[in-house]
N, C-alpha and C. Protein backbone atom coordinates (compact mmCIF):
# COMPACT_ATOMS: atom_id res chain seq x y z
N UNK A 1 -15.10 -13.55 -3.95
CA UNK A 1 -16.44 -13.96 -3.69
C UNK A 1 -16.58 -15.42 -4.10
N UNK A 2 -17.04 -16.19 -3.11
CA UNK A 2 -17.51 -17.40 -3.83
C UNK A 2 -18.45 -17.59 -4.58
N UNK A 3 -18.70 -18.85 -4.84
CA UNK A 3 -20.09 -19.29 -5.82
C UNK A 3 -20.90 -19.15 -5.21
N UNK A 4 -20.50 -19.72 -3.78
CA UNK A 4 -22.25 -20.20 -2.61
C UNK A 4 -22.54 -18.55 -2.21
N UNK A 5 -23.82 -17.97 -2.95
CA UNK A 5 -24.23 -16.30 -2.97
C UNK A 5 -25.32 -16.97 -2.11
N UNK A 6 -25.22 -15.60 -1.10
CA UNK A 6 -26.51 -15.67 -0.56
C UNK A 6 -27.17 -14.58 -0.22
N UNK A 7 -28.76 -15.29 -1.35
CA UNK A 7 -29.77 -14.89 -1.65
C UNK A 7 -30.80 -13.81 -0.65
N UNK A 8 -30.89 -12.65 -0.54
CA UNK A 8 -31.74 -11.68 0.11
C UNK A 8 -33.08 -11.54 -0.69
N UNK A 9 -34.15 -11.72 0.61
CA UNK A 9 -35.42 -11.61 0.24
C UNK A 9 -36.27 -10.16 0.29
N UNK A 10 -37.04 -9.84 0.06
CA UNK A 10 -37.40 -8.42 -0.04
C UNK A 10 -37.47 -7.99 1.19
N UNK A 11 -37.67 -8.54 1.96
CA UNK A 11 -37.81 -8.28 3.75
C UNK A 11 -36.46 -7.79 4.19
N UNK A 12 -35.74 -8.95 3.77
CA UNK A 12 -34.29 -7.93 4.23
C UNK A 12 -33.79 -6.79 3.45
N UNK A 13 -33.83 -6.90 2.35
CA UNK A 13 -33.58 -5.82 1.34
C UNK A 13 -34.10 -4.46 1.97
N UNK A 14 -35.31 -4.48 2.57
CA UNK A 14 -36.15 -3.47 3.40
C UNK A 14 -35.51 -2.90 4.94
N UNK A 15 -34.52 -4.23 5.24
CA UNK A 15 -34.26 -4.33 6.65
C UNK A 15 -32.91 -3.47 6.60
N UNK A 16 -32.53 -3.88 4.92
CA UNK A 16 -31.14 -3.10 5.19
C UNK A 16 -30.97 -1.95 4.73
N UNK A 17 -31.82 -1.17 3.80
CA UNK A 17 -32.21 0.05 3.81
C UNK A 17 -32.47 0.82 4.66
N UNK A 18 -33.10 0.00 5.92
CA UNK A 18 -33.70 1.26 6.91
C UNK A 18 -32.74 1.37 8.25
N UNK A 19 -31.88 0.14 7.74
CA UNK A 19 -30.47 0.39 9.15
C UNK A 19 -29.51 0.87 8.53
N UNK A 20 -28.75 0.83 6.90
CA UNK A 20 -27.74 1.40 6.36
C UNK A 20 -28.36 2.68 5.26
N UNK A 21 -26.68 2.86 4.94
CA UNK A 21 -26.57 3.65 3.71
C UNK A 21 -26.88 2.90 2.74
N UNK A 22 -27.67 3.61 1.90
CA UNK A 22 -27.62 2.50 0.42
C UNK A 22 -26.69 3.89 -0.62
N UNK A 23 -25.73 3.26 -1.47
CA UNK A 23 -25.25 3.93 -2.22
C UNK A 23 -25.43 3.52 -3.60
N UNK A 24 -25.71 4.62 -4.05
CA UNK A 24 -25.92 4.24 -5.95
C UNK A 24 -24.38 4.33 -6.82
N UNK A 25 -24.36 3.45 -7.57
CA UNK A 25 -23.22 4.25 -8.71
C UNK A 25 -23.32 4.89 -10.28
N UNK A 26 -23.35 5.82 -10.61
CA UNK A 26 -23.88 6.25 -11.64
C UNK A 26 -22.89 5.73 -12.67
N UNK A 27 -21.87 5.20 -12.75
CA UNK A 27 -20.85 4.53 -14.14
C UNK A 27 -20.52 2.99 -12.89
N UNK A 28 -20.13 2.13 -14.24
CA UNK A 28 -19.31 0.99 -13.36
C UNK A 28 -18.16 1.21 -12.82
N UNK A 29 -18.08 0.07 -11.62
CA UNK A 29 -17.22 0.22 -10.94
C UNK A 29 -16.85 -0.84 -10.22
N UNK A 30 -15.28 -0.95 -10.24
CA UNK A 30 -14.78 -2.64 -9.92
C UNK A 30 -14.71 -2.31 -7.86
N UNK A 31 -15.65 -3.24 -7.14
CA UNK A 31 -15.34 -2.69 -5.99
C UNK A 31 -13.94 -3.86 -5.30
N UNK A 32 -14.22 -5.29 -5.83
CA UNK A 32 -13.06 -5.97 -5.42
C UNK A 32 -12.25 -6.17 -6.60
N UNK A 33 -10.87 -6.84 -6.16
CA UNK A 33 -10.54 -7.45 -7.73
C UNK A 33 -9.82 -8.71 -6.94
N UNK A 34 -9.96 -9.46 -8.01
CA UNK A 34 -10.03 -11.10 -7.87
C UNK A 34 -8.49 -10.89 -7.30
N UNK A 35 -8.41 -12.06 -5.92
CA UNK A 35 -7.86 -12.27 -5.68
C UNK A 35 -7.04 -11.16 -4.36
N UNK A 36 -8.23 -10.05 -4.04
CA UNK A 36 -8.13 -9.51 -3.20
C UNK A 36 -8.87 -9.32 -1.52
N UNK A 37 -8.27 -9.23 -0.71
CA UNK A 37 -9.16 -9.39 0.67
C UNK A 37 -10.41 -8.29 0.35
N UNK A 38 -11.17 -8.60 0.36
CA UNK A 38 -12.69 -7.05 0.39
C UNK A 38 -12.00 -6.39 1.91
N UNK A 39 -12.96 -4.92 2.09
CA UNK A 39 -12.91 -4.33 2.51
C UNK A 39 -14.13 -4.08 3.56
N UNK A 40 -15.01 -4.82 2.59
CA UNK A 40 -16.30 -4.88 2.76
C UNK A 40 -17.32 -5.95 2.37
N UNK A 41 -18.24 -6.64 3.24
CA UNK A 41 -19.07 -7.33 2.66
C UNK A 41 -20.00 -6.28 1.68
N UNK A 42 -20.83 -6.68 0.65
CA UNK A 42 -22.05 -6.65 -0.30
C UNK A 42 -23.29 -6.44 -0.11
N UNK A 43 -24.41 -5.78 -0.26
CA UNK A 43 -25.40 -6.29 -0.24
C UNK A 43 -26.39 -5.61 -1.19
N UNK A 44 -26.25 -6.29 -2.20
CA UNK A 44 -26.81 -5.76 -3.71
C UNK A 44 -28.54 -5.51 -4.05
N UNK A 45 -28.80 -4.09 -3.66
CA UNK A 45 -29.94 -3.74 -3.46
C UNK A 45 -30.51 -3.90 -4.12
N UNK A 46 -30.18 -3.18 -5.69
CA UNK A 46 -31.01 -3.04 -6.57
C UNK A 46 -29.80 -3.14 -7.65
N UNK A 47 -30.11 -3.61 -8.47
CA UNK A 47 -29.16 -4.15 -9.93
C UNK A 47 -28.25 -5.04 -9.92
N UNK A 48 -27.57 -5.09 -10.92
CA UNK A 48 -26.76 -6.09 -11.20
C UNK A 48 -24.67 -5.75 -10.67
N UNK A 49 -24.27 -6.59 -10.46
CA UNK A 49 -22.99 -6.82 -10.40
C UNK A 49 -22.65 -8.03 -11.04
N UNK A 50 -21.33 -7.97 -11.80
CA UNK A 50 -20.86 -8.70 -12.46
C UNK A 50 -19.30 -9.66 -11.43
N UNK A 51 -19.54 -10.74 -11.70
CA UNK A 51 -18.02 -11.61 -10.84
C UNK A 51 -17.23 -11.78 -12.48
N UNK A 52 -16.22 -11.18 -11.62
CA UNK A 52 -14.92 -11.00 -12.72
C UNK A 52 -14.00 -12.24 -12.81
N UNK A 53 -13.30 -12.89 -13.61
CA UNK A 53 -12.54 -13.89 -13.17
C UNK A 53 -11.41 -13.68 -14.52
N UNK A 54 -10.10 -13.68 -14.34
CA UNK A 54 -9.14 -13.87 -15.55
C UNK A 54 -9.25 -12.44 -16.34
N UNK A 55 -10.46 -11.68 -15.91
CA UNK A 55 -10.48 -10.19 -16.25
C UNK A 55 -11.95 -10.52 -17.87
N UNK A 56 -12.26 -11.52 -16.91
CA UNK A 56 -13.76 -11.84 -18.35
C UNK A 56 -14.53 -11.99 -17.38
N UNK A 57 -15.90 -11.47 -17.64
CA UNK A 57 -16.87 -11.84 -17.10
C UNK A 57 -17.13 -13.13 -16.67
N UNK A 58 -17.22 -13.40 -15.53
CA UNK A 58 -17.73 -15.13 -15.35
C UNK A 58 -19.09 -15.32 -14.99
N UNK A 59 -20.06 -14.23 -14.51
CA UNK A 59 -21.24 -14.52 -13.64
C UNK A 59 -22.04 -13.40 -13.93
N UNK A 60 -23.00 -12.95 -14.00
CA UNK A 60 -24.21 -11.84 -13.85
C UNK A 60 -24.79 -12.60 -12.58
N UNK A 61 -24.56 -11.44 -11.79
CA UNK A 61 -25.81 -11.56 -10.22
C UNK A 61 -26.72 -9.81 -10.11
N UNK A 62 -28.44 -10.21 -9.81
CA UNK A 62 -29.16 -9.44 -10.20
C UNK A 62 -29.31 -9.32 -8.56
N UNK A 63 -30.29 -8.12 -8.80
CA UNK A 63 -31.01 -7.37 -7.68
C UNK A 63 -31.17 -8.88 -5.74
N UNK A 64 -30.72 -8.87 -4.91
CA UNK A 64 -30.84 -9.15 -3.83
C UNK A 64 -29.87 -10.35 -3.35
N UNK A 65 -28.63 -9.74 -3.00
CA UNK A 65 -28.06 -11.14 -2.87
C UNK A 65 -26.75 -10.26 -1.90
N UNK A 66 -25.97 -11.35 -0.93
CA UNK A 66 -25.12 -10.50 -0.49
C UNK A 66 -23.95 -11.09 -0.71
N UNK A 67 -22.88 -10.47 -0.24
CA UNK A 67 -21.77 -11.16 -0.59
C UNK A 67 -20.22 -10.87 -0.41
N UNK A 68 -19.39 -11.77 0.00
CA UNK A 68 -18.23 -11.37 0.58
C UNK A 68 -17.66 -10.92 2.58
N UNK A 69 -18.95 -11.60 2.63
CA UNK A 69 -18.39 -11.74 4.45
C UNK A 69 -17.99 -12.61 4.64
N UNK A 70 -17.63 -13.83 4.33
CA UNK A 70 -17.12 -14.72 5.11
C UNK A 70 -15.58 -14.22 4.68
N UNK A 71 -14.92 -13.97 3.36
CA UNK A 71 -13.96 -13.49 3.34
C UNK A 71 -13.10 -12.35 4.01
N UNK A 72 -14.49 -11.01 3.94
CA UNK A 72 -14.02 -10.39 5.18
C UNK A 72 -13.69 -10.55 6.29
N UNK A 73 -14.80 -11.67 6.70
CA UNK A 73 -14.63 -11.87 8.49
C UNK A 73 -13.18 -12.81 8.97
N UNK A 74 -12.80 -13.48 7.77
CA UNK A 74 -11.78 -14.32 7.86
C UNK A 74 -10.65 -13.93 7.04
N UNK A 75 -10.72 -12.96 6.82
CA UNK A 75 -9.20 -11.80 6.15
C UNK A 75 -9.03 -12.61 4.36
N UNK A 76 -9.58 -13.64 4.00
CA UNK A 76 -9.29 -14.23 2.79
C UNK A 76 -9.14 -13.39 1.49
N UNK A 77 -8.68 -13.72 0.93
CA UNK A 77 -8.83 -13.44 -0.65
C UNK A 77 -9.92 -13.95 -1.42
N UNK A 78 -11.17 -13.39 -2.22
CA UNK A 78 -12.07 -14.03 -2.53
C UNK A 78 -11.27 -14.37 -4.07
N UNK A 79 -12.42 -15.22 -4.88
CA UNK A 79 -11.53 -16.19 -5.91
C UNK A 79 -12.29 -15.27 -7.04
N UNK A 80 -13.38 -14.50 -7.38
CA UNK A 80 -13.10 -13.55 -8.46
C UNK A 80 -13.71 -12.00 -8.22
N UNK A 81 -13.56 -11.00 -8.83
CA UNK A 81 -13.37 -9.35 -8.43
C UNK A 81 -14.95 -9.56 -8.85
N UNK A 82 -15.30 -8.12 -8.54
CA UNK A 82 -16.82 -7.51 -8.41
C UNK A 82 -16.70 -6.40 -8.83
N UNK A 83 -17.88 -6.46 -10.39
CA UNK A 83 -17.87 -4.95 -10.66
C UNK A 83 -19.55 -4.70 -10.75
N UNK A 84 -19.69 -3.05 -10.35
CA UNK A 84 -21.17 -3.06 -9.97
C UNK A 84 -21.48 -2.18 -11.35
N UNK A 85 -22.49 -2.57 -11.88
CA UNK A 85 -22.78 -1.85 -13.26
C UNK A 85 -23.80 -0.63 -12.70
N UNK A 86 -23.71 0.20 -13.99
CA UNK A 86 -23.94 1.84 -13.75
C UNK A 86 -25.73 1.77 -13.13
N UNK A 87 -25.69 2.81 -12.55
CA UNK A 87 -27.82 2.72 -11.40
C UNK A 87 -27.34 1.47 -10.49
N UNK A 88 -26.69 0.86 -9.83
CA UNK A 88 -26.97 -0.13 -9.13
C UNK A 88 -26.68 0.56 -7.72
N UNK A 89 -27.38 -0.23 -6.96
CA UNK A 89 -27.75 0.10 -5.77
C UNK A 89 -27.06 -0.82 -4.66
N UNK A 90 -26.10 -0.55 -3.56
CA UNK A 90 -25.71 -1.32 -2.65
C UNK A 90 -25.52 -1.22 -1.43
N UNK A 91 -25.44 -1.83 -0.37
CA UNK A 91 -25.07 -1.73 0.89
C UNK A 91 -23.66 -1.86 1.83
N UNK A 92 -22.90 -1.19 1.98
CA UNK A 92 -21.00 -1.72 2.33
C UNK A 92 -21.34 -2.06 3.80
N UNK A 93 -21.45 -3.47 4.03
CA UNK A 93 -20.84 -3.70 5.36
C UNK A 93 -19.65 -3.83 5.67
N UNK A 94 -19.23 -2.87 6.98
CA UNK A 94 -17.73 -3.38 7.15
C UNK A 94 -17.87 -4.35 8.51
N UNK A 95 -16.46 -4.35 8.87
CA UNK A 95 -16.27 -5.48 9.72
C UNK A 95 -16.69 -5.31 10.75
N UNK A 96 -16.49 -4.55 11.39
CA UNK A 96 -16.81 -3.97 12.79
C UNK A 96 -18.57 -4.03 12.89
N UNK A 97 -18.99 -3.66 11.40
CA UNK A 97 -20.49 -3.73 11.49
C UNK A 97 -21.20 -5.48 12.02
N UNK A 98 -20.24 -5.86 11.10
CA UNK A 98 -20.91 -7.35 11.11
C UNK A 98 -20.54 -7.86 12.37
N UNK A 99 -19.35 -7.58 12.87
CA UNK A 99 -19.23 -8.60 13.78
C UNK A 99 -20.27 -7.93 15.13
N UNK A 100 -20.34 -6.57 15.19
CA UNK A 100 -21.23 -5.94 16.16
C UNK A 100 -22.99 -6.71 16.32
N UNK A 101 -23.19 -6.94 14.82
CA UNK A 101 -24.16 -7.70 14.70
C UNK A 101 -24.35 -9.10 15.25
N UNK A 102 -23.10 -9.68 14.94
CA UNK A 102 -23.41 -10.93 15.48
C UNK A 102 -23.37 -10.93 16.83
N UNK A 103 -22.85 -10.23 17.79
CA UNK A 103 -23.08 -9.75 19.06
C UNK A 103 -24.80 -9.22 19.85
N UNK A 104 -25.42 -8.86 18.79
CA UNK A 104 -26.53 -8.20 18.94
C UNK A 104 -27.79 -8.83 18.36
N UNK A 105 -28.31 -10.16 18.95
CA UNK A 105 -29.30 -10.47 17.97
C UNK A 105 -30.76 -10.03 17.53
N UNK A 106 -30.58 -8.76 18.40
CA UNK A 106 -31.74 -7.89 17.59
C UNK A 106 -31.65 -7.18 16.94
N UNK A 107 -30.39 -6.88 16.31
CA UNK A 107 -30.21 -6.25 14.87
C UNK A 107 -30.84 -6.80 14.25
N UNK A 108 -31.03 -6.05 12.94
CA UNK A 108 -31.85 -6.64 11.60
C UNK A 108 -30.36 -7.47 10.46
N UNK A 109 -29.03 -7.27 11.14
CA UNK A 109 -27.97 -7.27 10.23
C UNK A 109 -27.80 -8.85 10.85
N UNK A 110 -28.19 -9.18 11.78
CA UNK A 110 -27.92 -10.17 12.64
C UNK A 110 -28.89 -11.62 11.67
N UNK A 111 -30.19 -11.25 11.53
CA UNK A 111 -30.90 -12.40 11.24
C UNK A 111 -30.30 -12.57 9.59
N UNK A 112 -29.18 -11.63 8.81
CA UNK A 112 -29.43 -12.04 7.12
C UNK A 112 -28.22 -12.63 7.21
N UNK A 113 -26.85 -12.38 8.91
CA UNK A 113 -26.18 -13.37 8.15
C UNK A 113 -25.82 -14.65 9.46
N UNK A 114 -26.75 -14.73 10.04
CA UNK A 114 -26.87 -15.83 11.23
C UNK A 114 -26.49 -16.96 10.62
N UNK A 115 -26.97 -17.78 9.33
CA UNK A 115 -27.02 -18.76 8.41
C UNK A 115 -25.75 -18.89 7.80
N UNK A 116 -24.67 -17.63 7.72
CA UNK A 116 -23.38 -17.70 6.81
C UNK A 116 -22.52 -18.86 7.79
N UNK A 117 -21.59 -19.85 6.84
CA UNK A 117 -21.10 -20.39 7.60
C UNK A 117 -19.96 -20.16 7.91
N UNK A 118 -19.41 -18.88 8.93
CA UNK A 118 -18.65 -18.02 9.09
C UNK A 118 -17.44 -19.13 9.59
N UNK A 119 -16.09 -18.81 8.62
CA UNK A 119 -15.13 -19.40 8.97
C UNK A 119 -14.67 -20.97 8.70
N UNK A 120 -15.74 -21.37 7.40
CA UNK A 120 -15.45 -22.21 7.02
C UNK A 120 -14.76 -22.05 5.42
C-alpha cells in the first residue's frame, strides 16, 4: 500500500455497502504482508487498519479510506502489509470487479476510483 490513501466520504461508504459484501473481523488479521501483490483492493468501512512495515507498526488508518488498487490493477508489490484490527469492517474488491467498473460508468464502484491514477 502506498502513502497516497484515498480518502472515502460517507456517500461512498453508503455506495459500497449497498453494491458489496461488507465483512467484519472479530480478532486481527494481517490481510497483505509487505512486500506482497494484494489480492484485493480495500475499502475500510468502519475501523481501523494498521500499515505494517519491518513487522512494526508504521501508520494507524481509521474508518473510510480505500486502498491497494493501483497495485492490484498493476500486479505490484505494495511497500508495507495491512492488518485489520478486531470489529473492523471492510469491503474486498477484486480485479475483475474493478476493472468491470471502470468499463461501466454507472456503477457506484466506478465514480470512488475514476480519480486513482491507475498505472502510475
Amino acid at each position: 500500500m502506498k502513502e497516497n490513501l484515498n480518502f472515502l466520504n460517507p456517500e461512498d461508504i453508503e455506495a459500497l455497502k449497498d453494491e458489496f459484501e461488507v465483512q467484519t473481523f472479530s480478532h486481527d488479521f494481517d490481510l497483505v504482508y509487505e512486500n506482497q501483490v494484494p489480492t484485493a483492493g480495500i475499502a475500510l468501512i468502519n475501523g481501523e487498519l494498521q500499515l505494517i512495515r519491518k513487522s512494526k507498526v508504521h501508520k494507524l488508518i481509521n474508518t473510510g479510506c480505500l486502498l491497494g488498487v493501483n497495485e492490484l490493477l498493476n500486479h505490484q508489490p505494495v511497500k508495507v502489509g495491512c492488518r485489520i484490527k478486531s470489529n473492523s469492517q471492510i469491503v474486498l474488491l477484486g480485479k475483475s470487479e474493478i476493472l468491470s467498473s471502470l468499463k461501466n460508468r454507472k456503477s457506484k464502484l466506478f465514480n470512488l476510483i475514476k480519480n486513482l491514477k491507475i498505472g502510475e
